[in-house]
Protein backbone atom coordinates (compact mmCIF):
# COMPACT_ATOMS: atom_id res chain seq x y z
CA UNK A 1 119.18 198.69 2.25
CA UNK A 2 120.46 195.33 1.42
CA UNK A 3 117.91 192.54 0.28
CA UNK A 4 118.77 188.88 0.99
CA UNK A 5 117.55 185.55 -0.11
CA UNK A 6 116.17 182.79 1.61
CA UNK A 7 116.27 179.79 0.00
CA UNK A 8 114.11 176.76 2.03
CA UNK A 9 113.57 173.18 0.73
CA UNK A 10 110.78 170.98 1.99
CA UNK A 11 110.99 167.66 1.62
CA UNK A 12 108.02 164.87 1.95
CA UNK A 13 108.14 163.05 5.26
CA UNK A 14 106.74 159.78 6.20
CA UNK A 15 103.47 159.79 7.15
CA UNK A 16 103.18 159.12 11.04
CA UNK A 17 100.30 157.71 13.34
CA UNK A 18 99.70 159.72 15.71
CA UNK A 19 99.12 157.74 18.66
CA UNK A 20 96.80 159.27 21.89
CA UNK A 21 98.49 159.91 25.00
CA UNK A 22 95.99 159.01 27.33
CA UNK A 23 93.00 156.37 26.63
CA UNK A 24 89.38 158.46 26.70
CA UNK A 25 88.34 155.87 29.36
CA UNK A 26 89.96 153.81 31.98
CA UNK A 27 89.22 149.96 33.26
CA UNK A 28 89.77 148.86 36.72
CA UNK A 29 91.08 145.45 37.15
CA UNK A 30 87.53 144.11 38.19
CA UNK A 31 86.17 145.62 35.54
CA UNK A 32 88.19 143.83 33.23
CA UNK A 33 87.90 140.58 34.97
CA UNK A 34 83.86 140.93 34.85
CA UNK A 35 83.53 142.05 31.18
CA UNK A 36 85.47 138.77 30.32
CA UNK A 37 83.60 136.86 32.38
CA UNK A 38 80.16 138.42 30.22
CA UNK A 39 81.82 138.15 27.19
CA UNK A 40 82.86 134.62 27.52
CA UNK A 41 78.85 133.79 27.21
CA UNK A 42 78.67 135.84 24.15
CA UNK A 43 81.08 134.55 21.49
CA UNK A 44 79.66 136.44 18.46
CA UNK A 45 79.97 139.94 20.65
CA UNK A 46 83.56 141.69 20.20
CA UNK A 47 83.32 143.65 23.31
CA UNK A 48 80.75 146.11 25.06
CA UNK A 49 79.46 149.68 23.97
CA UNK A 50 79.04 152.64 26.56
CA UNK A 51 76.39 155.04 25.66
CA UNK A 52 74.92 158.29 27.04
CA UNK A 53 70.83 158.77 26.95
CA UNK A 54 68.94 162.34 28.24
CA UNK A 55 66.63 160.81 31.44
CA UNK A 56 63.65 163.68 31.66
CA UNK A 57 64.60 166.90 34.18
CA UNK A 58 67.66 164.87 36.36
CA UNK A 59 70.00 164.68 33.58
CA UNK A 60 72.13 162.01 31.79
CA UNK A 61 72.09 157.90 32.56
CA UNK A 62 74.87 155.75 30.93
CA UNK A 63 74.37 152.85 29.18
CA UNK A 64 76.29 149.51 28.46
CA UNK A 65 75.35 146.75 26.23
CA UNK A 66 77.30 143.94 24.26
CA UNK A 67 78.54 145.06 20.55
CA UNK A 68 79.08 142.87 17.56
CA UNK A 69 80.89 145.87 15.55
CA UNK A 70 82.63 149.27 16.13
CA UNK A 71 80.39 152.20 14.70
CA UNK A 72 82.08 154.58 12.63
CA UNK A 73 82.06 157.28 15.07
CA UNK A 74 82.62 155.25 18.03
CA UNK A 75 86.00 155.37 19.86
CA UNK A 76 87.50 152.38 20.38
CA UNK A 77 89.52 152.03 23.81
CA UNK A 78 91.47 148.16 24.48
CA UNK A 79 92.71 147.37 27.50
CA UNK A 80 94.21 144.26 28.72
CA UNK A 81 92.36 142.54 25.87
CA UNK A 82 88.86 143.98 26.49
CA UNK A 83 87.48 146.30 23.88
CA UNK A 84 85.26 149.11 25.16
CA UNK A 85 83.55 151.10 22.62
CA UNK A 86 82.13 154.73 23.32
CA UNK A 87 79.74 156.00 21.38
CA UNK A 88 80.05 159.88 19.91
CA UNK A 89 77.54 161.36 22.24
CA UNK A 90 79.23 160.25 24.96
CA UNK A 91 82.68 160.73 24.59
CA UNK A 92 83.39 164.31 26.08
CA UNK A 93 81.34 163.46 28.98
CA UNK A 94 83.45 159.99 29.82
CA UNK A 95 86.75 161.33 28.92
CA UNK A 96 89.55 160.88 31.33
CA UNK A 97 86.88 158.47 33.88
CA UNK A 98 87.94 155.31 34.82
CA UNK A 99 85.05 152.13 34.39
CA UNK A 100 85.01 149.94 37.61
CA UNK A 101 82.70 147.00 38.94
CA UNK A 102 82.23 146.47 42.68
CA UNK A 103 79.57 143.63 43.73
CA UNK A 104 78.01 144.15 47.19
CA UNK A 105 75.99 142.24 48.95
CA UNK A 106 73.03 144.23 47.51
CA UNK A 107 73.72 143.91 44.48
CA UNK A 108 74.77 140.15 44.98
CA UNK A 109 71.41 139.21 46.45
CA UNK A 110 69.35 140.52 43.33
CA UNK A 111 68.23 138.01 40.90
């Protein structure tokens, strides 16, 4: 029985940044278009904030409001210079949806 030796040498390698494949959310073109357009009114806000909140016995109800700051535990997803921010409860439920804005005339006649 012969024994052999294995010699192995590791070297330090640059650090690298791994970068995410796919973004955890999605923006439609109007969707971009109309969270300029409410942005342009807010100067001091840096972009908007999707959250998730427990409605009594039916479930889940999204929520969006204007954000002056990334939370530490928020993801942070830009697209075509629009920053979306998810917040942690809500990330595994968003992940892989795409965000879109249609106006109807229902929706167009509310005031």
């Amino acid at each position: 029985m012969s024994a052999s030796l294995v010699r192995a040498t590791v070297r330090a390698v640059s650090k690298r940044k791994l970068q995410p494949t796919r973004a955890a959310l999605t923006l439609t073109p109007s969707a971009v278009n109309k969270i300029k357009q409410l942005l342009k009114d807010k100067p001091e806000h840096v972009g908007v904030k999707v959250g998730v909140r427990t409605r009594g016995c039916n479930g889940l109800s999204y929520t969006l409001e204007y954000t002056k700051t990334k939370g530490d535990s928020d993801e942070e997803v830009v697209q075509d210079g629009v920053r979306v921010f998810i917040e942690k409860k809500a990330q595994l439920t968003l992940l892989g949806t795409e965000m879109d804005y249609v106006e109807d005339k229902l929706s167009r006649d509310r005031k």
